[in-house]
Protein backbone atom coordinates (compact mmCIF):
# COMPACT_ATOMS: atom_id res chain seq x y z
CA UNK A 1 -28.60 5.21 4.74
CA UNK A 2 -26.01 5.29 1.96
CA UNK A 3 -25.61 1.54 2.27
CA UNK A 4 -28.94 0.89 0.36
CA UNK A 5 -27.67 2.34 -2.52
CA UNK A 6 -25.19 -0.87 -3.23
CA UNK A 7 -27.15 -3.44 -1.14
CA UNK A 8 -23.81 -5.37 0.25
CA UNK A 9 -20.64 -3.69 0.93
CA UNK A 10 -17.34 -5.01 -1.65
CA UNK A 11 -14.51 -3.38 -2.57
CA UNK A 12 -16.80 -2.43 -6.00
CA UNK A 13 -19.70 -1.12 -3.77
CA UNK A 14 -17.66 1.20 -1.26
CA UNK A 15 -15.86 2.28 -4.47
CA UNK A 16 -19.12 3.04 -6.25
CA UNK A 17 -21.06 4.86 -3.10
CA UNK A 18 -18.36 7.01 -1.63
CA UNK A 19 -16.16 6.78 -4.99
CA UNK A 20 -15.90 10.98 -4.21
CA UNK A 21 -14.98 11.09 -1.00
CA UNK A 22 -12.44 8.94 -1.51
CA UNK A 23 -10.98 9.96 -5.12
CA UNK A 24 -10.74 13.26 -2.80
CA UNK A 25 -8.43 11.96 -0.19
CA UNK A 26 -6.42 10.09 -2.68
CA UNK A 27 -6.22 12.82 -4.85
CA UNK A 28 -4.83 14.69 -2.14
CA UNK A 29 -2.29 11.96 -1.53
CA UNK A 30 -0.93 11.84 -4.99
CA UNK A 31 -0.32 15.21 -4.96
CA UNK A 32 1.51 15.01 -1.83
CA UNK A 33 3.77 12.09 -3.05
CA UNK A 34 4.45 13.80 -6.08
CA UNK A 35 5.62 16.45 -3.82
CA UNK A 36 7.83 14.31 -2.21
CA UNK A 37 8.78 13.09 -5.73
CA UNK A 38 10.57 16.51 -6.51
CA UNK A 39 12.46 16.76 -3.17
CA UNK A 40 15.37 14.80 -4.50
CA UNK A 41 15.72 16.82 -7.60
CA UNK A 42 15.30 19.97 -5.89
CA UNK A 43 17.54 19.41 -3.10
CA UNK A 44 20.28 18.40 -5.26
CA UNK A 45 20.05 21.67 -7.20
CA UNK A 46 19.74 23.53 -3.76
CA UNK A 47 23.49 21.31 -3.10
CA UNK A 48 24.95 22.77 -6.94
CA UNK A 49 23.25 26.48 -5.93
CA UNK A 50 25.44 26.02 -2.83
CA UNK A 51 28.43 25.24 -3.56
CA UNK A 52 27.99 28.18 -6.29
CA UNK A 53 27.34 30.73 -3.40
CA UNK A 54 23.52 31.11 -4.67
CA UNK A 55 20.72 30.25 -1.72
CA UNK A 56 17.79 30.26 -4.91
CA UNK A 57 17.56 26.15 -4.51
CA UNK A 58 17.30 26.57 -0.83
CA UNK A 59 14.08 28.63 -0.80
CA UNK A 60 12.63 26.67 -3.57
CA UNK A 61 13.36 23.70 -0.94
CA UNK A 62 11.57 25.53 1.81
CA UNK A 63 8.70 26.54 -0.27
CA UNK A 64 7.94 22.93 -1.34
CA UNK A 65 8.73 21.58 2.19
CA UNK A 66 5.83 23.89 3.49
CA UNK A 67 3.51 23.12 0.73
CA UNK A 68 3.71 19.27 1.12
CA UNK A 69 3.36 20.01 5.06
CA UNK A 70 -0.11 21.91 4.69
CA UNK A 71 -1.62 19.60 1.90
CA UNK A 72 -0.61 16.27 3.83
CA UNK A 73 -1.95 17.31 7.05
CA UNK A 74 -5.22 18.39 5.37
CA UNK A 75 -5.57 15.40 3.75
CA UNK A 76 -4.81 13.09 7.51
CA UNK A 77 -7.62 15.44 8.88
CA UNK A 78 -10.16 14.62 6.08
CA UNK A 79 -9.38 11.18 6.05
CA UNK A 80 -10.07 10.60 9.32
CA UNK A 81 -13.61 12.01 9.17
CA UNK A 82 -14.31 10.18 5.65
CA UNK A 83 -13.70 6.79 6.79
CA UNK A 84 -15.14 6.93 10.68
CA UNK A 85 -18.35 7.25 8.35
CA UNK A 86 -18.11 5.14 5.86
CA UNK A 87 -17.29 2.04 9.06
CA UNK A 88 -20.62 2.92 10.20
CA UNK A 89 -22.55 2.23 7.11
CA UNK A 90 -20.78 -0.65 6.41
CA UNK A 91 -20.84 -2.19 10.01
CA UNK A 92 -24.97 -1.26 9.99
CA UNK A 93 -25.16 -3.27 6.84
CA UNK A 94 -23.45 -6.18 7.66
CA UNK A 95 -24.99 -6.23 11.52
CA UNK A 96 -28.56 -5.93 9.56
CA UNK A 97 -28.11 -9.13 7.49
CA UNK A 98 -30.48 -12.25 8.61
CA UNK A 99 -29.65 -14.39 6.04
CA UNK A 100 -26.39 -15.45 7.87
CA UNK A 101 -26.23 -16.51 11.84
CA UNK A 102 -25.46 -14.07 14.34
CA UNK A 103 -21.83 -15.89 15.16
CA UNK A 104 -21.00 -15.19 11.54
CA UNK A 105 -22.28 -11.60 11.61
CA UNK A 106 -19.98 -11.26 14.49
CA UNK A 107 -16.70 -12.14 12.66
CA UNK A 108 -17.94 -10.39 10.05
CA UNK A 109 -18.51 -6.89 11.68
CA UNK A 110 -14.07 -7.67 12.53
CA UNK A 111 -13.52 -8.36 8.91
CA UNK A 112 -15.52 -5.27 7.89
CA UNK A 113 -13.05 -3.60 9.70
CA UNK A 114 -10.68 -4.68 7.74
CA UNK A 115 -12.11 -3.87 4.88
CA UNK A 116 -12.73 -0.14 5.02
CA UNK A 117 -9.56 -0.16 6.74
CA UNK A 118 -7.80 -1.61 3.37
CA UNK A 119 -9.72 2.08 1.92
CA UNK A 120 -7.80 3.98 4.69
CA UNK A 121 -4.39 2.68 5.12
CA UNK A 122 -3.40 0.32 2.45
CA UNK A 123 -4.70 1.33 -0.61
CA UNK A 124 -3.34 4.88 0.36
CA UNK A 125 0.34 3.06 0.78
CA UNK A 126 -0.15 1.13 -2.49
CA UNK A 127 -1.21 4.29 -4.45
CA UNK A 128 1.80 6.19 -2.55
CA UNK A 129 4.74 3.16 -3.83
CA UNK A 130 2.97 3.63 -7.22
CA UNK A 131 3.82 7.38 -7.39
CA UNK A 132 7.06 6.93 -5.77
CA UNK A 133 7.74 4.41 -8.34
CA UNK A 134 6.91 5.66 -11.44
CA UNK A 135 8.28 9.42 -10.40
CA UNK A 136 11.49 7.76 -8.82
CA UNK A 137 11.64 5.98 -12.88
CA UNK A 138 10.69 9.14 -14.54
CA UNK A 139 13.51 11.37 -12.92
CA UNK A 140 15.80 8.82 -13.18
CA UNK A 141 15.45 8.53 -17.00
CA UNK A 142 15.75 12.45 -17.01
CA UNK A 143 18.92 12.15 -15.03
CA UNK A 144 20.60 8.63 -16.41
CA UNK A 145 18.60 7.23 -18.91
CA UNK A 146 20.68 3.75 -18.57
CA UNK A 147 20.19 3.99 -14.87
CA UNK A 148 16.97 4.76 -15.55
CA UNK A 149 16.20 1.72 -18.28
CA UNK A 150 17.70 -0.65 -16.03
CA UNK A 151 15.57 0.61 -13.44
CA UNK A 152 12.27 -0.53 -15.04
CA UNK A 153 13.67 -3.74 -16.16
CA UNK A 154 14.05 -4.99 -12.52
CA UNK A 155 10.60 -3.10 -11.24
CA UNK A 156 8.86 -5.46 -14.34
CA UNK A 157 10.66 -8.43 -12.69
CA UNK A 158 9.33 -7.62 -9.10
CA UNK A 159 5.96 -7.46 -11.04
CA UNK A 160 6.08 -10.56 -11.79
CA UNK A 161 6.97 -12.32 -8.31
CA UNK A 162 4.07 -10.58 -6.94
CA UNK A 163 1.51 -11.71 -9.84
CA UNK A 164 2.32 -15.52 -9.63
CA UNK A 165 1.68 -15.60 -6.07
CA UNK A 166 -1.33 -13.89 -6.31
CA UNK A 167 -3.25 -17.26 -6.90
CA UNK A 168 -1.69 -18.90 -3.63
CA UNK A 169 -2.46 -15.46 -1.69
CA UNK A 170 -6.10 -15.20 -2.12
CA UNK A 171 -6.01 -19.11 -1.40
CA UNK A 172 -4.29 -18.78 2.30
CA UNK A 173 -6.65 -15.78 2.91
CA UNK A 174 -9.90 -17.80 2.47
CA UNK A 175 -8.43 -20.18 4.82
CA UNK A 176 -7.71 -17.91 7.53
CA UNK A 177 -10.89 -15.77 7.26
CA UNK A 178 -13.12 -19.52 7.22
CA UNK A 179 -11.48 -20.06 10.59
CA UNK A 180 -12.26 -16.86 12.04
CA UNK A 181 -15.73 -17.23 10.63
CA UNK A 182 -15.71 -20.02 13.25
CA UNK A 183 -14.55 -18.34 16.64
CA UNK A 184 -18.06 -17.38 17.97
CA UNK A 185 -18.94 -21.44 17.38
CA UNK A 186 -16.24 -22.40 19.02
CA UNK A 187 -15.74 -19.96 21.59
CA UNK A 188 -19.54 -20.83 22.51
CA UNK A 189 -18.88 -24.68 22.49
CA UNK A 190 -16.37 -24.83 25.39
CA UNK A 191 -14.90 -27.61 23.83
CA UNK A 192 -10.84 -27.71 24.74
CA UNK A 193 -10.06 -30.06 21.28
CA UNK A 194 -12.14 -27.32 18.92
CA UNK A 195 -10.44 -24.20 20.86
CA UNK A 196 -6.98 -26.16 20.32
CA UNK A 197 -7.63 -26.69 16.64
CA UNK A 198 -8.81 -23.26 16.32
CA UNK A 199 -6.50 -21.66 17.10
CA UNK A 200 -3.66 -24.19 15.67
CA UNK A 201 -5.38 -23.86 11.91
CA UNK A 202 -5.29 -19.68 12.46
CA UNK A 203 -1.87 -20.11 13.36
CA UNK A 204 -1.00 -22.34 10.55
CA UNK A 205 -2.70 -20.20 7.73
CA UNK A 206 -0.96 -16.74 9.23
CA UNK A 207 2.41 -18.56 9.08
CA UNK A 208 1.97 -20.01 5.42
CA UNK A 209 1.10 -16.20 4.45
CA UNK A 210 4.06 -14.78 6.41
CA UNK A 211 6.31 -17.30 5.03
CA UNK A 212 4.62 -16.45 1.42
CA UNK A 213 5.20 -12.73 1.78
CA UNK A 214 8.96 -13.24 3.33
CA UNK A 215 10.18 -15.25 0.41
CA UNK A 216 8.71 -12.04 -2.03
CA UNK A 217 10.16 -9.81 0.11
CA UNK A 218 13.41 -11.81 -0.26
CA UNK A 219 13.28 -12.16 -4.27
CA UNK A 220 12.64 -8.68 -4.54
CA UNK A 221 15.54 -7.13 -2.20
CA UNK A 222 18.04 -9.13 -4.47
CA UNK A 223 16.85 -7.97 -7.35
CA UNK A 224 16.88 -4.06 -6.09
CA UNK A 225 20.35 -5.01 -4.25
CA UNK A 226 22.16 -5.75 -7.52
CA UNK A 227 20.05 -2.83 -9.15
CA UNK A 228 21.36 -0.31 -6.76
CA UNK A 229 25.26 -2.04 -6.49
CA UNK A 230 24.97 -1.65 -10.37
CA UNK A 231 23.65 2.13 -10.49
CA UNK A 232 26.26 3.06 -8.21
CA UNK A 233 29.13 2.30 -10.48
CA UNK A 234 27.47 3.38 -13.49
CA UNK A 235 26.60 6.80 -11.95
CA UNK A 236 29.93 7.84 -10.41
CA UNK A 237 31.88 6.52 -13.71
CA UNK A 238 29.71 9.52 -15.65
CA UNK A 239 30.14 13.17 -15.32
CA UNK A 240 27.34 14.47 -13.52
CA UNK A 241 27.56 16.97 -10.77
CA UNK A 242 27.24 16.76 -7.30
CA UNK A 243 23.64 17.71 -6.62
CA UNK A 244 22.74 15.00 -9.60
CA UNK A 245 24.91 12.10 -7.91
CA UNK A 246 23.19 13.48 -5.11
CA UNK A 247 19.55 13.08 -6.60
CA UNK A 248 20.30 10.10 -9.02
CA UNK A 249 21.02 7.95 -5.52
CA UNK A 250 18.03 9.17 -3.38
CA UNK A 251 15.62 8.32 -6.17
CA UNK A 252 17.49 4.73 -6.48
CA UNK A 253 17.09 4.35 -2.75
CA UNK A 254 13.88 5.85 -2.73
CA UNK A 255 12.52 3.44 -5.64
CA UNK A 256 13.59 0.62 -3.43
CA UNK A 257 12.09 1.37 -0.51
CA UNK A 258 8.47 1.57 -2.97
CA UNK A 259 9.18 -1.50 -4.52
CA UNK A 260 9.73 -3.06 -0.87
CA UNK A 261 6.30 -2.15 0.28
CA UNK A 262 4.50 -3.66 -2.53
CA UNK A 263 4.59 -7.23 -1.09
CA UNK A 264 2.63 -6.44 1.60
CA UNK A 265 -0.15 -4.25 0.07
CA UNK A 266 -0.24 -6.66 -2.48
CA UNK A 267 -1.24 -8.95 0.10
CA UNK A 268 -3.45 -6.96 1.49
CA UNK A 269 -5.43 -5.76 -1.13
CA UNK A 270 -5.99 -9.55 -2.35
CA UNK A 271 -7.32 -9.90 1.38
CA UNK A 272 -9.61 -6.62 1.16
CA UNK A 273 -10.73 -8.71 -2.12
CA UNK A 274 -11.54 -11.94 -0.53
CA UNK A 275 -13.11 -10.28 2.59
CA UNK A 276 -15.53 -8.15 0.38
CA UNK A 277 -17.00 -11.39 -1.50
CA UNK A 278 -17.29 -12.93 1.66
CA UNK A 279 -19.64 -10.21 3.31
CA UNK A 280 -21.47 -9.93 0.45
CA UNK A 281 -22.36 -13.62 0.24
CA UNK A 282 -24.97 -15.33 2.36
């Protein structure tokens, strides 16, 4: 089986056996976000064509629409069949292991999950903010390059909240995934004081990680609140037309809404970190 070929599974070793069937799907998605990327820009032109009496931005409108229909449903199909396969090896890798007890294998096989399921879903979301992101900052710059300047300077900021917590995240994750290492013990014990502090410690570590991610969250949508409350007066104070108003605001609201999802795929992919070294060790 394809498993062999890296021994354990880790984020490095799923990368490095199946690192083409999944550069495939996530080429597929950046092409598709990019896609998305334009939709601002050429809807607003559609708007100016408009109000000109011209329909030329509307079918260049359609044309993308359809084109980012057909590529992201291909990719969801692919997807689908690329990780459903790569579960299996990793699940028949981990479920092989006798170096480790069978409770631990157990939790194990769960957290394996989890980790091809950080391949599927959240790395695809991270890479997706990313484009949004840096094509959201790219137009804007084209549009209103002080809109656009200002732009960066608070996305480096929200940079920065996530990288100092990165420490603390990993930390709380260790936690958690050491308790639900010990479920099968405990569930087999019958013991109503372990069960109680089982479950109390899992609740504990999911509430520090919540709390950890809500106060992100909250530094970051006060930093894009005063960004966007900023933009706004700037933009309407120049003399851009309608269908660039139009454009310059979606990709301000659209660079938020990015910026907003980082906290928790940040969070996620320093789980999908900590859950790989632990499957790989003994």
């Amino acid at each position: 089986m394809e498993t062999r070929r890296y021994g354990r599974p880790t984020l490095t070793g799923i990368w490095n056996t199946y690192r083409a069937r999944i550069a495939g799907t996530l080429s597929l998605l950046t092409v598709e976000r990019l896609l998305g990327v334009a939709v601002p820009f050429v809807l607003g032109v559609a708007i100016n064509d408009l109000i000109a009496g011209s329909l030329r931005g509307v079918w260049w409108l359609v044309a993308l629409e359809v084109t980012a229909l057909l590529i992201g449903t291909g990719r969801r199909l692919y997807d689908s069949r690329v990780y459903a396969g790569i579960y299996s090896d990793v699940a028949d890798n981990t479920a092989q292991r006798t170096d480790i007890s069978v409770s631990r294998r157990a939790a194990r096989l769960g957290l394996a999950r989890e980790l091809v399921d950080f391949f599927e879903w959240e790395l695809p979301e991270l890479l997706a903010a990313l484009v949004g992101i840096l094509g959201a900052l790219t137009m804007l710059i084209y549009l209103l390059p002080s809109v656009g300047a200002l732009s960066i300077v608070v996305g480096l900021l929200v940079a920065v909240v996530f990288v100092l917590s990165r420490g603390r995240m990993f930390n709380l994750n260790k936690l958690l995934n050491n308790e639900l290492e010990r479920q099968v013990t405990m569930l087999e014990s019958g013991r109503a004081f372990l069960r109680w502090r089982h479950l109390s410690r899992l609740a504990r570590w999911r509430i520090h990680l919540s709390d950890l991610e809500a106060v992100n969250f909250a530094i970051a949508e006060l930093l894009l609140s005063a960004l966007i409350i900023g933009a706004v007066v700037v933009t309407v104070r120049t003399g851009l037309s309608v269908g660039e108003v139009f454009a310059v605001l979606t990709y301000l609201i659209g660079l938020a809404e990015n910026l907003i999802v980082l906290p928790w795929t940040y969070q996620q992919s320093i789980r999908a970190h900590e859950i790989g070294g632990r499957i790989a060790s003994g």
